[in-house]
Protein backbone atom coordinates (compact mmCIF):
# COMPACT_ATOMS: atom_id res chain seq x y z
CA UNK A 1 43.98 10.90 71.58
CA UNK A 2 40.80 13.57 71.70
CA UNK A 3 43.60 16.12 69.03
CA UNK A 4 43.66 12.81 66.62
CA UNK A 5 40.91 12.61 64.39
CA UNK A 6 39.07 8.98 63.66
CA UNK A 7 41.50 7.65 61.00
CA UNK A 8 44.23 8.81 62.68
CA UNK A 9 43.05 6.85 65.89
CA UNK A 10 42.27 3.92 63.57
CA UNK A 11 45.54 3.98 61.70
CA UNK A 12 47.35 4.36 65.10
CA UNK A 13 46.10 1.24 66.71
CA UNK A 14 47.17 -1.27 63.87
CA UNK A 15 50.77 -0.24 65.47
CA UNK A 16 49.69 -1.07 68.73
CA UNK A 17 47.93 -4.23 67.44
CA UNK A 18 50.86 -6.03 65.17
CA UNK A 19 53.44 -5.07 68.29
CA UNK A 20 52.49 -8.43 69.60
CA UNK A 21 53.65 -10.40 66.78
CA UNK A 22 56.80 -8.88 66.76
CA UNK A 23 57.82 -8.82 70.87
CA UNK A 24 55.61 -12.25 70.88
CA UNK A 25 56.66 -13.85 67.97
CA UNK A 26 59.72 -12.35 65.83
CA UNK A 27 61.65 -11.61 69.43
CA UNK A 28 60.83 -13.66 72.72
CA UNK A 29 58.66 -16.62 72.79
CA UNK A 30 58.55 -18.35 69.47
CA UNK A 31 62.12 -19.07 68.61
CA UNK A 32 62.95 -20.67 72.09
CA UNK A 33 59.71 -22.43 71.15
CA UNK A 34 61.21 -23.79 67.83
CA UNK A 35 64.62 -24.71 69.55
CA UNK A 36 63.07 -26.62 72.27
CA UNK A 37 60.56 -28.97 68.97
CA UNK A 38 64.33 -28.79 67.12
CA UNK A 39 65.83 -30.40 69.99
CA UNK A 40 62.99 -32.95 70.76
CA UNK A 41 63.08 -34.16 67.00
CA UNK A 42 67.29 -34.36 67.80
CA UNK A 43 68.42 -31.63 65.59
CA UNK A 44 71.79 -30.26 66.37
CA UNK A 45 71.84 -26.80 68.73
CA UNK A 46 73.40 -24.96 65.87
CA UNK A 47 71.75 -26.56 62.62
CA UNK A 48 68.37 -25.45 64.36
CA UNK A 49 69.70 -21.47 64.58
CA UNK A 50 71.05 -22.19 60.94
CA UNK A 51 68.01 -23.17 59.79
CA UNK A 52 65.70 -20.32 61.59
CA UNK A 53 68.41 -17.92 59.70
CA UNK A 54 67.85 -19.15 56.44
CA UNK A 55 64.25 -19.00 56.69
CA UNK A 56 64.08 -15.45 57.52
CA UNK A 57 66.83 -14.90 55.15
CA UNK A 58 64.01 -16.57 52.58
CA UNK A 59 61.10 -14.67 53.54
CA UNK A 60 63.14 -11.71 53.30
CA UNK A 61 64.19 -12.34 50.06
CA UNK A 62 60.28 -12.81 48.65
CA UNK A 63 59.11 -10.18 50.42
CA UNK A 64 62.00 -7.90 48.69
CA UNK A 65 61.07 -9.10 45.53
CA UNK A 66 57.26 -8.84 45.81
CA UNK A 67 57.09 -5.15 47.45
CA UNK A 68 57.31 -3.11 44.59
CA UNK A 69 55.22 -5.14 42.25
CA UNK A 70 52.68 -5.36 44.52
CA UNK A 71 52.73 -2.32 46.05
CA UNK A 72 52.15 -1.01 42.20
CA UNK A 73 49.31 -2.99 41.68
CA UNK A 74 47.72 -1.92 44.91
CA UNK A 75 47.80 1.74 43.94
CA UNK A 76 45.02 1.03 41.90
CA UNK A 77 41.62 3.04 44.04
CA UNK A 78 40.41 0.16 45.99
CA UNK A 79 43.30 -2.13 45.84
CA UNK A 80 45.42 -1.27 48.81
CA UNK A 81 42.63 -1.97 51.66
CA UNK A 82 42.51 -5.55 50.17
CA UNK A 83 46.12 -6.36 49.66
CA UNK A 84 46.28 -5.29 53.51
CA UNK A 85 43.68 -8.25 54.21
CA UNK A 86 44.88 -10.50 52.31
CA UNK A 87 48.87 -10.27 53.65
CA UNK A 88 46.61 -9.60 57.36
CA UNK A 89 44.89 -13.26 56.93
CA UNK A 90 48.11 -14.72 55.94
CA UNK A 91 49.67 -13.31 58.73
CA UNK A 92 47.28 -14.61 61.68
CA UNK A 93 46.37 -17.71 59.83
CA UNK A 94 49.65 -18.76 59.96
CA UNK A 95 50.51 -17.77 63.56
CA UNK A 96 47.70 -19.66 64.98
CA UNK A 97 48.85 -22.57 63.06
CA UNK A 98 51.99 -22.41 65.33
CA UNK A 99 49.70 -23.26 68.44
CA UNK A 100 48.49 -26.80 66.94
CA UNK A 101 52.09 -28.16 65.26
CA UNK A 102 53.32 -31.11 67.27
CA UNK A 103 55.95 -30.33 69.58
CA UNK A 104 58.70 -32.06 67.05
CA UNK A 105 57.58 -30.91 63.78
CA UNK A 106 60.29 -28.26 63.09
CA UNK A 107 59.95 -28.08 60.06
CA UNK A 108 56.29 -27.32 59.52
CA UNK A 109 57.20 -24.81 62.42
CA UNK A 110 59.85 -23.04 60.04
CA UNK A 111 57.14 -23.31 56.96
CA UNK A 112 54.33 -21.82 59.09
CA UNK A 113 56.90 -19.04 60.47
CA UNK A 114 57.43 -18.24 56.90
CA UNK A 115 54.33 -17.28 56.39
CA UNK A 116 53.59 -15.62 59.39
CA UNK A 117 56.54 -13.49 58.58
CA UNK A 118 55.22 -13.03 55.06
CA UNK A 119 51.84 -11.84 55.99
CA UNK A 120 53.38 -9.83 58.64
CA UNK A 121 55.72 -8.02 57.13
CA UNK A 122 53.08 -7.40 53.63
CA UNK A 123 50.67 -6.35 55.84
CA UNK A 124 52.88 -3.38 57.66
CA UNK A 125 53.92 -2.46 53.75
CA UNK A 126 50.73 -1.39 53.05
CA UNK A 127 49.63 -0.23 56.40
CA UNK A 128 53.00 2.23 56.12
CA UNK A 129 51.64 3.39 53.04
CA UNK A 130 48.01 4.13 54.22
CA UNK A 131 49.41 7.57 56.86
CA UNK A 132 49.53 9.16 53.55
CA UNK A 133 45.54 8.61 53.63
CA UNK A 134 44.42 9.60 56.92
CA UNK A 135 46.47 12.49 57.56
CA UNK A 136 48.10 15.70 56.29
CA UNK A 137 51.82 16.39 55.85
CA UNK A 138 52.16 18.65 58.68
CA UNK A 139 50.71 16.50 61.23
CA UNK A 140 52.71 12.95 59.89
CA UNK A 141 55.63 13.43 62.16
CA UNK A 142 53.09 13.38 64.76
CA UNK A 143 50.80 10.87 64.04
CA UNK A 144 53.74 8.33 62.73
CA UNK A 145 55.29 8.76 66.42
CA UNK A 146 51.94 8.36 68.14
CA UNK A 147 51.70 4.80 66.15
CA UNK A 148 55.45 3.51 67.05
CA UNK A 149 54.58 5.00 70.94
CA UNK A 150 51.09 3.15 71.20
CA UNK A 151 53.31 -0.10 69.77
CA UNK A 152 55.86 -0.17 72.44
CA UNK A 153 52.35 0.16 75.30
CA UNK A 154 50.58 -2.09 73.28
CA UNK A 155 53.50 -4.85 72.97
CA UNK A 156 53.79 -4.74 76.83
CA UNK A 157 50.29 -6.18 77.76
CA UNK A 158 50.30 -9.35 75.43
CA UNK A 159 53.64 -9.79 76.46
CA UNK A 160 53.79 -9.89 80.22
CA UNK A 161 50.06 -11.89 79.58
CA UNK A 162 52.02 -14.66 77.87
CA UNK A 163 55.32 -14.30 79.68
CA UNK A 164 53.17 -14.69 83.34
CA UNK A 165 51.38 -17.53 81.88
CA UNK A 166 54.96 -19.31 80.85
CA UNK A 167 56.65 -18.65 83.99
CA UNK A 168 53.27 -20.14 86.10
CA UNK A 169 53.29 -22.94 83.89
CA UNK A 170 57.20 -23.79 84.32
CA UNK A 171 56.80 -23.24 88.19
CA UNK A 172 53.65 -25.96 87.91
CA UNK A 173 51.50 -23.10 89.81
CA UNK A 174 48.89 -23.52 87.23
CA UNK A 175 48.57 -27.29 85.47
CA UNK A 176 49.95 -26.85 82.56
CA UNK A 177 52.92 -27.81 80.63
CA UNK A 178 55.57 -24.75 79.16
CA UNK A 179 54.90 -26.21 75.50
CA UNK A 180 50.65 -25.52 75.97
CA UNK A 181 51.78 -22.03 77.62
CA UNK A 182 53.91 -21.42 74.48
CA UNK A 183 50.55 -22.19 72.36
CA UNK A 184 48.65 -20.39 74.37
CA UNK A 185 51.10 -16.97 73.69
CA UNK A 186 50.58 -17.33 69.89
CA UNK A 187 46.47 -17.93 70.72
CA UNK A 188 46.68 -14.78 72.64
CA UNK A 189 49.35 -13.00 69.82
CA UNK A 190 46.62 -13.75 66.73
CA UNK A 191 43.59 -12.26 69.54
CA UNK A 192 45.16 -9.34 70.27
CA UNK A 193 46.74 -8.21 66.50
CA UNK A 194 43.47 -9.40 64.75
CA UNK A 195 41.41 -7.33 67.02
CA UNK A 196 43.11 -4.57 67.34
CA UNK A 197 43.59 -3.94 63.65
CA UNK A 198 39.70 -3.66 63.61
CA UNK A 199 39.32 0.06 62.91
CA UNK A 200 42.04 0.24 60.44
CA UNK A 201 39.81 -1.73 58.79
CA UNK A 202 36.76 -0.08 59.21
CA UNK A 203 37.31 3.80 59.25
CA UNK A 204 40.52 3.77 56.87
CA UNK A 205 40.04 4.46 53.44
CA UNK A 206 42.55 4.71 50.13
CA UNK A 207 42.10 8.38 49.44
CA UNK A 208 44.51 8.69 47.34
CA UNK A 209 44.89 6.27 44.24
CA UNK A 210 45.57 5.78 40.57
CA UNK A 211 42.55 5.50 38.68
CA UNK A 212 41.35 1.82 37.52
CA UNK A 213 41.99 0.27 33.80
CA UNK A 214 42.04 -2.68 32.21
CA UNK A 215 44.86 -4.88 32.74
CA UNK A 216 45.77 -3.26 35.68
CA UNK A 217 48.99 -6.21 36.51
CA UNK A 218 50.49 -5.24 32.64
CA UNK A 219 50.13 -1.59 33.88
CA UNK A 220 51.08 -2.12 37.03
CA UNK A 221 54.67 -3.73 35.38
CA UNK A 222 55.12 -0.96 33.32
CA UNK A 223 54.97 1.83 35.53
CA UNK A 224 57.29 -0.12 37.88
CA UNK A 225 59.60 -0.02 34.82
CA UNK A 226 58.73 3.46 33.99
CA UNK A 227 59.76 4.60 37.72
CA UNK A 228 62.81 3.11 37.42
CA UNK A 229 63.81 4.24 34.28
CA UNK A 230 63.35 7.79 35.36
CA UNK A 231 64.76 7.45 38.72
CA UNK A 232 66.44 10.95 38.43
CA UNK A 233 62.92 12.69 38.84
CA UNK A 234 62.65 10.95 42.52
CA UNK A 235 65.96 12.29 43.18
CA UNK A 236 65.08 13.00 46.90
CA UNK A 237 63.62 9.41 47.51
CA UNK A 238 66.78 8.16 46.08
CA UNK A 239 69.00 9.37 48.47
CA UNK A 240 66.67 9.32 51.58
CA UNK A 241 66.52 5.61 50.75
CA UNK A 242 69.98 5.21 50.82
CA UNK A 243 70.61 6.95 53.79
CA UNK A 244 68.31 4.67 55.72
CA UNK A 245 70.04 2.04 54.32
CA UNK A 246 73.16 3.00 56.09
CA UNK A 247 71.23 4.22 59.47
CA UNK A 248 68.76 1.74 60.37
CA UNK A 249 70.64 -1.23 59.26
CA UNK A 250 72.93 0.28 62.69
CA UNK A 251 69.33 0.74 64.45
CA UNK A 252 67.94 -2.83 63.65
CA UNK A 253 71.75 -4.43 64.57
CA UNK A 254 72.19 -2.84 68.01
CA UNK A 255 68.29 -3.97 68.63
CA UNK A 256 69.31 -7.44 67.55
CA UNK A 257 72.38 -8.00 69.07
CA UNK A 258 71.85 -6.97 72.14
CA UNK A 259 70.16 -10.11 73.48
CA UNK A 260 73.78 -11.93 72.59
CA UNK A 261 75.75 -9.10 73.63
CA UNK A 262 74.09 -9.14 77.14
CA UNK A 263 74.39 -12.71 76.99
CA UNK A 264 78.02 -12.58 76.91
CA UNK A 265 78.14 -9.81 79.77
CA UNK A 266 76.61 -12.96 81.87
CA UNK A 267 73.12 -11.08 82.35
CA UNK A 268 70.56 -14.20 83.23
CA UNK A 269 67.94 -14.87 80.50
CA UNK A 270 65.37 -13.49 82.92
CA UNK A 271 66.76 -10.47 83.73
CA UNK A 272 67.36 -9.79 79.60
CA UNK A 273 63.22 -10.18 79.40
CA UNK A 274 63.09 -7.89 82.34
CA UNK A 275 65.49 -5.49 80.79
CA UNK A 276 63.28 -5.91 77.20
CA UNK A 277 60.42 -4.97 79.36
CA UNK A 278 61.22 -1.65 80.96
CA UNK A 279 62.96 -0.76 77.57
CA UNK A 280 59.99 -0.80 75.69
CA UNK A 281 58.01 1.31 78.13
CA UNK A 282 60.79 3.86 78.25
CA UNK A 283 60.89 3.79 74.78
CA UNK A 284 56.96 4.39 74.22
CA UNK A 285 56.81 8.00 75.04
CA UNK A 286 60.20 8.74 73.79
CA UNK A 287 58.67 8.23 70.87
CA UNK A 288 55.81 10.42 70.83
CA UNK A 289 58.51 13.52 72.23
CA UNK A 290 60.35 12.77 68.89
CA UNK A 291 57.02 13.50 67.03
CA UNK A 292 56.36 16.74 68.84
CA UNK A 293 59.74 18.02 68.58
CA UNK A 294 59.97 17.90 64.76
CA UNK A 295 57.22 20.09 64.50
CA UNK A 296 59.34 22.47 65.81
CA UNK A 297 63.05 21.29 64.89
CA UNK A 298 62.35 19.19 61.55
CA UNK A 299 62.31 15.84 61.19
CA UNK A 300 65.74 15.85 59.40
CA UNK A 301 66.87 17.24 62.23
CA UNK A 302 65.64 14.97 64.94
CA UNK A 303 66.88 12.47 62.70
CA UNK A 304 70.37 13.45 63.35
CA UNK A 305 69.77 13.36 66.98
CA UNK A 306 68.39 9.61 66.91
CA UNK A 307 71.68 9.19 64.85
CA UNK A 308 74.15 11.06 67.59
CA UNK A 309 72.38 9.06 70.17
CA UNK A 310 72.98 5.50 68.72
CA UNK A 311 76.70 6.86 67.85
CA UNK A 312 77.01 7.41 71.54
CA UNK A 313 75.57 3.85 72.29
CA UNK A 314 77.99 2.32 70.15
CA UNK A 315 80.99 3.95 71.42
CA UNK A 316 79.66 3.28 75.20
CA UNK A 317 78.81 -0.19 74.35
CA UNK A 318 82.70 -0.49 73.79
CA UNK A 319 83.61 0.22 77.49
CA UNK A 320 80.81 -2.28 79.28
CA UNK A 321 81.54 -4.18 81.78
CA UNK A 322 78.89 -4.26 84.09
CA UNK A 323 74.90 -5.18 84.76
CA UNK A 324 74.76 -1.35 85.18
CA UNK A 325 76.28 -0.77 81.97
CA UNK A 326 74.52 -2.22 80.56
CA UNK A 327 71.12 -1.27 81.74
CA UNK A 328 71.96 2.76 81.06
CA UNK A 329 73.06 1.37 77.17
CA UNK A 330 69.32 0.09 76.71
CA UNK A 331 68.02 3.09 78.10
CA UNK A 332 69.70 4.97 75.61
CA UNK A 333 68.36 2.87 73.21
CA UNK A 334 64.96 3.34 74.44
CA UNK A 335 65.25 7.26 73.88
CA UNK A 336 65.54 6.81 70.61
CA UNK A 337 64.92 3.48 68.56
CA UNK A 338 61.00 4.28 68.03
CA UNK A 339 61.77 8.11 67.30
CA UNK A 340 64.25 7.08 64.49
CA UNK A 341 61.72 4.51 62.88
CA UNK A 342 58.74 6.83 63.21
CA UNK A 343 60.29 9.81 61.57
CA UNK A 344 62.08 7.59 58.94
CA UNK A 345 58.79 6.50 58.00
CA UNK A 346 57.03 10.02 58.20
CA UNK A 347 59.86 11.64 56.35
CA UNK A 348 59.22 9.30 53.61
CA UNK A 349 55.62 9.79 53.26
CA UNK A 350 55.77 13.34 52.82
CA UNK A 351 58.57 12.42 49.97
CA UNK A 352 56.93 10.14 47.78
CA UNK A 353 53.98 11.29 45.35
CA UNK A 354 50.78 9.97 47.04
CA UNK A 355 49.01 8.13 44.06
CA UNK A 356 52.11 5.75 44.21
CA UNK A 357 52.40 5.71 47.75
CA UNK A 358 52.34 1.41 47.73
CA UNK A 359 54.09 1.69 45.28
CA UNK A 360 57.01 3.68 46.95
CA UNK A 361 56.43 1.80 50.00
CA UNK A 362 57.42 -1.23 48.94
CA UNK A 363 61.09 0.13 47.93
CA UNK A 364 61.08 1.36 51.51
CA UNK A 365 60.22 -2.20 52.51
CA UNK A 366 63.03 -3.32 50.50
CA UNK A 367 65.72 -1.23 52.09
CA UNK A 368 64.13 -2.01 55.56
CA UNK A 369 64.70 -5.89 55.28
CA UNK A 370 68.38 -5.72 53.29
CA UNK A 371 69.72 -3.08 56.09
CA UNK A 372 69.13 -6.15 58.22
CA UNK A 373 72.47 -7.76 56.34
CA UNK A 374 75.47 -5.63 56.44
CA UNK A 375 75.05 -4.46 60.62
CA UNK A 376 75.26 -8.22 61.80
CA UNK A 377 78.09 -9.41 59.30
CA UNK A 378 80.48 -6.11 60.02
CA UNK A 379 79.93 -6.94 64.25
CA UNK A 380 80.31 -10.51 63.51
CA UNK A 381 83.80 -10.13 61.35
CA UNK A 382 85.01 -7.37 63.19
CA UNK A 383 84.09 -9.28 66.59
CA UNK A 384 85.93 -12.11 65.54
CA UNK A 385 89.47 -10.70 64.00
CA UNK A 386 89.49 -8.24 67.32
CA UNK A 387 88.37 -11.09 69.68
CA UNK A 388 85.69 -8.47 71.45
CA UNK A 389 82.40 -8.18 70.91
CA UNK A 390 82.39 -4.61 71.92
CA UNK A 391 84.47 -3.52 69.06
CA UNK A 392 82.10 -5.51 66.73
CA UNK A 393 79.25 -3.33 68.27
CA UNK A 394 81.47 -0.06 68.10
CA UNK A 395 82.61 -0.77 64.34
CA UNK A 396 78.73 0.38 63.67
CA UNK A 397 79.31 3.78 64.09
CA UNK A 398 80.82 3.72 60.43
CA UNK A 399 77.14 2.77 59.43
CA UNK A 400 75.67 6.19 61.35
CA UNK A 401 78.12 7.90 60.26
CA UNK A 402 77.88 7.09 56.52
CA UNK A 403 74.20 7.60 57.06
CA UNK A 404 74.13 10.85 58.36
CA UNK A 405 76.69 12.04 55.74
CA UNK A 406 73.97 11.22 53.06
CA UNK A 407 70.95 12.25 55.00
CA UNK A 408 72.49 15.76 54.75
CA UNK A 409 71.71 15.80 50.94
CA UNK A 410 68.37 14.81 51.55
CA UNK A 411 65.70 17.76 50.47
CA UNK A 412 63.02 19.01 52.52
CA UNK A 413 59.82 17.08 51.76
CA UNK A 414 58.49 20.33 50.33
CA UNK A 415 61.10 21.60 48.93
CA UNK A 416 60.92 18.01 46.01
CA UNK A 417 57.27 16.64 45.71
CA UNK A 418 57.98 14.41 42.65
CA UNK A 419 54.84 13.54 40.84
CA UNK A 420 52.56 11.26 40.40
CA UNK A 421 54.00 8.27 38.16
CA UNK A 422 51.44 8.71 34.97
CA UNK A 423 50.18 4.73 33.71
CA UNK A 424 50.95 4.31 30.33
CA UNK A 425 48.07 3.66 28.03
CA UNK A 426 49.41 1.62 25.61
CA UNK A 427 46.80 -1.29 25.86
């Protein structure tokens, strides 16, 4: 950490401060939490899994709609640091809430997850859009990986915390019940993000900005509008976007599934946390190798290898049959899943014109959250007119493939700079 300079170090550590919320949160704890209150207040087994879909489905959908417009506004000088709050306090606000519903108020559990997922989500817009403040483009590669690495460490520690204090709990070693242990996980999940996302917010600083005005929300609109309108000029962006579309919507589906999919092997619940575990340890310095290689491959071209890699895990994930099998298919996973995400995100950064960076950002959060549609419903329809799961996971290699046909069009990130989208002064 001694080669990374303050800001760097600061921006790093929000990554390995939010990874609790999502491992915590988004992934292990909470959602058997809100089955178990769905069941207690008598809510059918799959109305409660309906219902948790449609609410992320909703928070998706105003978190799509909000990105760009907000992420406009905040490229205002000043404005980004305090959107970041703002979606940050929204974010733990609403998590501790979780710890003090009753144990058969779904509902408010759903409403309170909302927002959690809201603030969560908003929060990691603008915190994506900040590594084009505190470094240069050479060393973003880098210093994206380092962030994605620290996450997967970071998400470990909060996680077997909580996951110890369940299992104690359920085995009556310490005297209390698995519903306060739950509680306790999201007590320690608001701790650990809050306080590690300290230096962000002290030693992190919008450096570069669009300069203030009046009527900055009117301004804010039309520069939106003007972007779009003249799309062609971020011809680069255009197509990266779309390529990550295709890609990561395969990335976040194999990461997804594979709970179910290991489920169906007849892997015990425990042994899938265990499993989860090692996978993001493994995956942790994975993650920084990715970084150090495209410094000397390109990022474009370590993409490619992320994308080969997940290719190979879908066509292996056709053949399993065993614990085993499974176990070397999440290693492969680990090898790559942070060094695809971390590039993706660096690659981007150097794209996009830095006074607009929120801006841009929140397109990028856009395609992020609607690649989470089309993986899940081609492995679900496939699944089900084949009868195997494994050719649901194996019809996702059309996704990398399509991907990686597009990426190839991409531009170097110096070879297209677009500039900076000029406000119109017509106020």
């Amino acid at each position: 950490m001694k080669r990374f300079t303050k800001q760097e170090n600061s921006w790093v550590f929000y990554d390995w401060a939010n990874s609790a919320y999502s491992i915590i949160i988004t992934t292990a704890v909470f959602p058997i939490f809100y089955k178990a209150a769905a069941s207690n207040a008598g809510v059918e087994n799959a109305d409660a899994t309906a219902y948790l879909g449609y609410t992320i489905a909703i928070a998706t959908f105003i978190l799509a709609m909000l990105g760009p417009i907000l992420g406009t506004i905040a490229d205002y000088q000043g404005y980004k640091k305090r959107f970041f709050l703002v979606f940050l306090a929204l974010g733990l606000s609403a998590t501790a809430m979780l710890a003090f519903i009753p144990g058969d108020s779904w509902l408010l559990l759903l409403i309170c997850y909302t927002c959690a997922v809201i603030g969560s989500t908003g929060a990691s817009i603008f915190y994506d859009a900040f590594l084009v403040d505190v470094t240069e483009e050479e060393r973003m590669n880098r210093v994206s990986a380092r962030g994605f690495g620290l996450g997967y460490i970071g998400s470990t520690i909060p996680f077997i915390i909580s996951i110890a204090i369940i299992v104690l709990a359920q085995f009556e070693v310490i005297p209390i019940s698995s519903d306060l242990a739950s509680r306790i996980a999201f007590i320690i999940t608001v701790l650990w993000w809050g306080g590690f996302a300290i230096p962000l917010i002290k030693n992190v600083k919008q450096i570069h900005y669009v300069d203030r005005e009046r009527n900055p929300i009117i301004n804010s609109f039309k520069r939106l509008a003007k972007t779009l309108k003249e799309i062609k000029k971020y011809r680069g962006l255009a197509i990266f976007l779309l390529a990550y579309f295709f890609y990561i919507d395969g990335v976040g589906t194999v990461i997804s599934m594979s709970t179910a999919y290991g489920t169906d092997l007849g892997i015990a619940s425990t042994d899938l946390l265990i499993v989860l575990f090692v996978t993001q340890l493994v995956a942790a310095p994975f993650t920084i190798i990715y970084g150090k290689l495209a410094e000397r491959f390109t990022a474009k071209i370590m993409l490619y290898a992320g994308i080969a890699v997940y290719m190979i895990v879908c066509i292996y994930a056709y053949f399993l049959e065993t614990v085993a099998d499974f176990w070397i298919l999440a290693m492969l996973v680990a090898t790559s899943q942070g060094g695809i995400q971390a590039l993706s995100r660096s690659y981007y950064a150097k794209l996009v014109p830095k006074k607009n960076a929120n801006e841009f950002f929140g397109f990028y959060g856009i395609f992020n959250k609607f690649a989470s549609i089309l993986g899940p419903l081609l492995v679900g329809v496939t699944a089900q007119v084949t009868g195997n799961t494994g050719s649901g996971v194996l019809s996702l290699v059309v996704l990398f493939i399509i991907g990686g046909i597009i990426l190839k069009f991409v531009p170097e990130p110096t070879e297209t700079n677009p500039p900076a989208i000029e406000t119109p002064h017509t106020i």
